[in-house]
C-alpha atoms as a PDB file:
ATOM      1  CA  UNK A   1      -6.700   9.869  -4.712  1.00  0.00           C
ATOM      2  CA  UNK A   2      -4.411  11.043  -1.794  1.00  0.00           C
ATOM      3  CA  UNK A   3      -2.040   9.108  -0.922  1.00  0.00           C
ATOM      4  CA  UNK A   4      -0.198   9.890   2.888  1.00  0.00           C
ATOM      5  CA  UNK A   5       2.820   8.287   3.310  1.00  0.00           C
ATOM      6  CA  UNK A   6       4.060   7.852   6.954  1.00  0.00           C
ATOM      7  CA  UNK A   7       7.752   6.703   8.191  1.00  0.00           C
ATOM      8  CA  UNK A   8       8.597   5.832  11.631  1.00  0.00           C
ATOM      9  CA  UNK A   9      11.398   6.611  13.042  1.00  0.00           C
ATOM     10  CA  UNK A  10      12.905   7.984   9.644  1.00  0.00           C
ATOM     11  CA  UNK A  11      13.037  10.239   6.921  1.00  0.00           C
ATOM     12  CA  UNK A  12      11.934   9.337   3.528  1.00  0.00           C
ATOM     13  CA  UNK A  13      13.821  10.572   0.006  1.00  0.00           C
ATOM     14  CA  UNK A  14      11.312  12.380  -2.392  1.00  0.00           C
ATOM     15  CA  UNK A  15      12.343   9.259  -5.132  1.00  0.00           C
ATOM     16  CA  UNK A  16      10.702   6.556  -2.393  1.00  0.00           C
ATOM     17  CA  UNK A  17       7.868   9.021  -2.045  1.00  0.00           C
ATOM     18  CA  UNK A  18       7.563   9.066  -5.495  1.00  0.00           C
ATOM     19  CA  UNK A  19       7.697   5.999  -6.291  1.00  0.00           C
ATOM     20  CA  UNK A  20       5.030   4.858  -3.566  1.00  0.00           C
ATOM     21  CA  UNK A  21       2.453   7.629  -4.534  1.00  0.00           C
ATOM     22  CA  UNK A  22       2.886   6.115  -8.512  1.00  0.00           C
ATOM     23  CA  UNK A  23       2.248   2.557  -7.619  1.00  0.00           C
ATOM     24  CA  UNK A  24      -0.155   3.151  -5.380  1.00  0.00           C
ATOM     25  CA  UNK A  25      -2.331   5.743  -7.667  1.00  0.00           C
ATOM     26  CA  UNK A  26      -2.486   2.687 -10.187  1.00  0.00           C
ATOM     27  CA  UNK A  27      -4.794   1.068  -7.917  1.00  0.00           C
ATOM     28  CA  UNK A  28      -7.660   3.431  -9.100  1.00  0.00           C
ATOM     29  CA  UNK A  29      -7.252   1.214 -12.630  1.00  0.00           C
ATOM     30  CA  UNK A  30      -9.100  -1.381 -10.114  1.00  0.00           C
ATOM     31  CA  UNK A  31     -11.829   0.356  -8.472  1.00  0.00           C
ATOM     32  CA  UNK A  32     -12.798   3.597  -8.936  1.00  0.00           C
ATOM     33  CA  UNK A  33     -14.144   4.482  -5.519  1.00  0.00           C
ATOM     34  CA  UNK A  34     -11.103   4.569  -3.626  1.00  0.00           C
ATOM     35  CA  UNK A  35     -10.971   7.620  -1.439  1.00  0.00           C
ATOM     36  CA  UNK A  36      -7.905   7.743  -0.173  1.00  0.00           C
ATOM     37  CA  UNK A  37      -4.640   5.817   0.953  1.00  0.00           C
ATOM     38  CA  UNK A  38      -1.918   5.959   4.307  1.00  0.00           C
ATOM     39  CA  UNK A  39       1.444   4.114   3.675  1.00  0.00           C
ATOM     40  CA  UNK A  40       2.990   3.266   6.857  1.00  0.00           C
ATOM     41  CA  UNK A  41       7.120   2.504   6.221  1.00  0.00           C
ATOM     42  CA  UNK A  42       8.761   0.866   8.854  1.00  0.00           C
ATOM     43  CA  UNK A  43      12.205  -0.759   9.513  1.00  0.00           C
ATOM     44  CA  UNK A  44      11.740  -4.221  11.900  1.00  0.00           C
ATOM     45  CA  UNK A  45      14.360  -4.857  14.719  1.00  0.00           C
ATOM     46  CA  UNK A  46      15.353  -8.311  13.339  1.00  0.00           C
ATOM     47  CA  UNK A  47      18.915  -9.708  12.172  1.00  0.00           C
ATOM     48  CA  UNK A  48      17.532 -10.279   8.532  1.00  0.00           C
ATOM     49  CA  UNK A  49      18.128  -7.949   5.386  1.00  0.00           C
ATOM     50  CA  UNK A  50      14.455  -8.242   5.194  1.00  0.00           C
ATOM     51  CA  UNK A  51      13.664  -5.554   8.098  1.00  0.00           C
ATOM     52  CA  UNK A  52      11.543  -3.367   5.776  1.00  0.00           C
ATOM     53  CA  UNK A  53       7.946  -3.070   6.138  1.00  0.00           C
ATOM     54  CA  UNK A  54       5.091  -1.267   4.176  1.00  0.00           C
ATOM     55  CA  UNK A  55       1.750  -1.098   5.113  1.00  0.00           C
ATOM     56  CA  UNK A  56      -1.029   0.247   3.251  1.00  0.00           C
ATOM     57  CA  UNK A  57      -4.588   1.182   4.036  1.00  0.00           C
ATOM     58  CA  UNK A  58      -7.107   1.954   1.273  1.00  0.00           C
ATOM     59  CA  UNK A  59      -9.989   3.833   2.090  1.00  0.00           C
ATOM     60  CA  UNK A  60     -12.597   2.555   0.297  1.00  0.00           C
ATOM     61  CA  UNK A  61     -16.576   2.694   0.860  1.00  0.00           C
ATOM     62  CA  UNK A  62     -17.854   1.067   3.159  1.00  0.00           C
ATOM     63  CA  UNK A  63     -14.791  -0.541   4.479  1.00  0.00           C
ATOM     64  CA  UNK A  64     -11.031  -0.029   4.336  1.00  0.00           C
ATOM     65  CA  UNK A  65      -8.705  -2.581   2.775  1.00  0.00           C
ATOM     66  CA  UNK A  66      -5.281  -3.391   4.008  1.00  0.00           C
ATOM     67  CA  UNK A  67      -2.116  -5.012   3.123  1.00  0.00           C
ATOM     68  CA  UNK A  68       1.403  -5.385   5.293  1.00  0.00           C
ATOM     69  CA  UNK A  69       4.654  -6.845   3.497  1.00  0.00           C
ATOM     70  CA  UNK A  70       8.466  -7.430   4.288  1.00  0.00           C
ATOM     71  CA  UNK A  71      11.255  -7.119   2.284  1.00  0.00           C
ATOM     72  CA  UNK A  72      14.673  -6.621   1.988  1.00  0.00           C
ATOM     73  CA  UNK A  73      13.583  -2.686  -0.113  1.00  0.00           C
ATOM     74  CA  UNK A  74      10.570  -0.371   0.289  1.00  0.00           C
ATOM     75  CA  UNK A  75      10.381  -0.342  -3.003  1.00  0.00           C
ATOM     76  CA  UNK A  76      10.019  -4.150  -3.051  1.00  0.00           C
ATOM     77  CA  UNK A  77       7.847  -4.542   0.279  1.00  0.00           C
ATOM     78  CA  UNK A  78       5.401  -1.797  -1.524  1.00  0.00           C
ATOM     79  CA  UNK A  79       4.933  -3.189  -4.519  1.00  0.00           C
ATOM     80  CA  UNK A  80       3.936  -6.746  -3.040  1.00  0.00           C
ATOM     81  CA  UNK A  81       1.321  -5.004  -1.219  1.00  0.00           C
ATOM     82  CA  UNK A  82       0.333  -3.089  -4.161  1.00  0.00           C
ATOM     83  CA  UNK A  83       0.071  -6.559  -5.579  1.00  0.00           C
ATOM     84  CA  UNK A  84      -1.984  -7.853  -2.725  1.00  0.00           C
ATOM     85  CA  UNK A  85      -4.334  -5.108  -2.529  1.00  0.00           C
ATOM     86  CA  UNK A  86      -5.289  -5.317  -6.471  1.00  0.00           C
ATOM     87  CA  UNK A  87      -6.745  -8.814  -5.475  1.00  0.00           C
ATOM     88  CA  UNK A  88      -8.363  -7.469  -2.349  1.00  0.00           C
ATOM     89  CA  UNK A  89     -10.014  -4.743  -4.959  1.00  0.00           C
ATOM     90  CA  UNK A  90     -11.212  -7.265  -7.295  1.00  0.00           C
ATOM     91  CA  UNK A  91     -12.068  -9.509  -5.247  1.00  0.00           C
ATOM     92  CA  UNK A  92     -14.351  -6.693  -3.994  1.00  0.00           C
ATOM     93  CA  UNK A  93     -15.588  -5.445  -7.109  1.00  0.00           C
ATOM     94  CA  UNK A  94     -16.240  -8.654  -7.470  1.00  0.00           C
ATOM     95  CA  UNK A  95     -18.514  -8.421  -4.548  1.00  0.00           C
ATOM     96  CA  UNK A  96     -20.016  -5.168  -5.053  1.00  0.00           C
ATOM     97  CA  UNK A  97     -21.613  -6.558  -8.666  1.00  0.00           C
ATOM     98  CA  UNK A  98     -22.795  -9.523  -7.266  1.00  0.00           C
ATOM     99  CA  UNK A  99     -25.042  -8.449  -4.718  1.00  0.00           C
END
């Protein structure tokens, strides 16, 4: 799966870039379909520690799946929507046997 990782308005160490294409390569445990992935990192103008955001987009087929936490790390943020978007997948796979 590729995995493109996108930060606004900063630069991103190769360890958080690591770390993000890891986690994020687990979700083809879930589903193996997944065609690709875009991880959006962003920092939120707000007076909380929690001003971190990470988005991810899965490309799946058929339709894309998405998740958006906030946390106080990107790290953190990522791995809740790593978290989130292992429901979505099941949920879909799920789906997919169903009909």
């Amino acid at each position: 799966m590729n995995v493109t990782i996108n930060a606004v308005h900063f630069k991103t160490d190769k360890k958080l870039e690591t770390f993000i294409t890891e986690k994020v390569g687990k979700l083809n445990q879930y589903f193996d379909g997944i065609i690709g992935s875009e991880v959006i990192l962003k920092l939120e103008n707000t007076d909380t520690p929690e001003n971190k955001v990470a988005e991810i987009r899965l490309q799946i087929p058929g339709n894309d799946l998405y998740a958006r936490k906030q946390c106080n790390t990107f790290e953190e943020a990522t791995g809740e929507a790593v978290d989130a978007l292992k429901i979505q997948l099941k949920k879909y796979k799920a789906k997919l046997k169903g009909s």
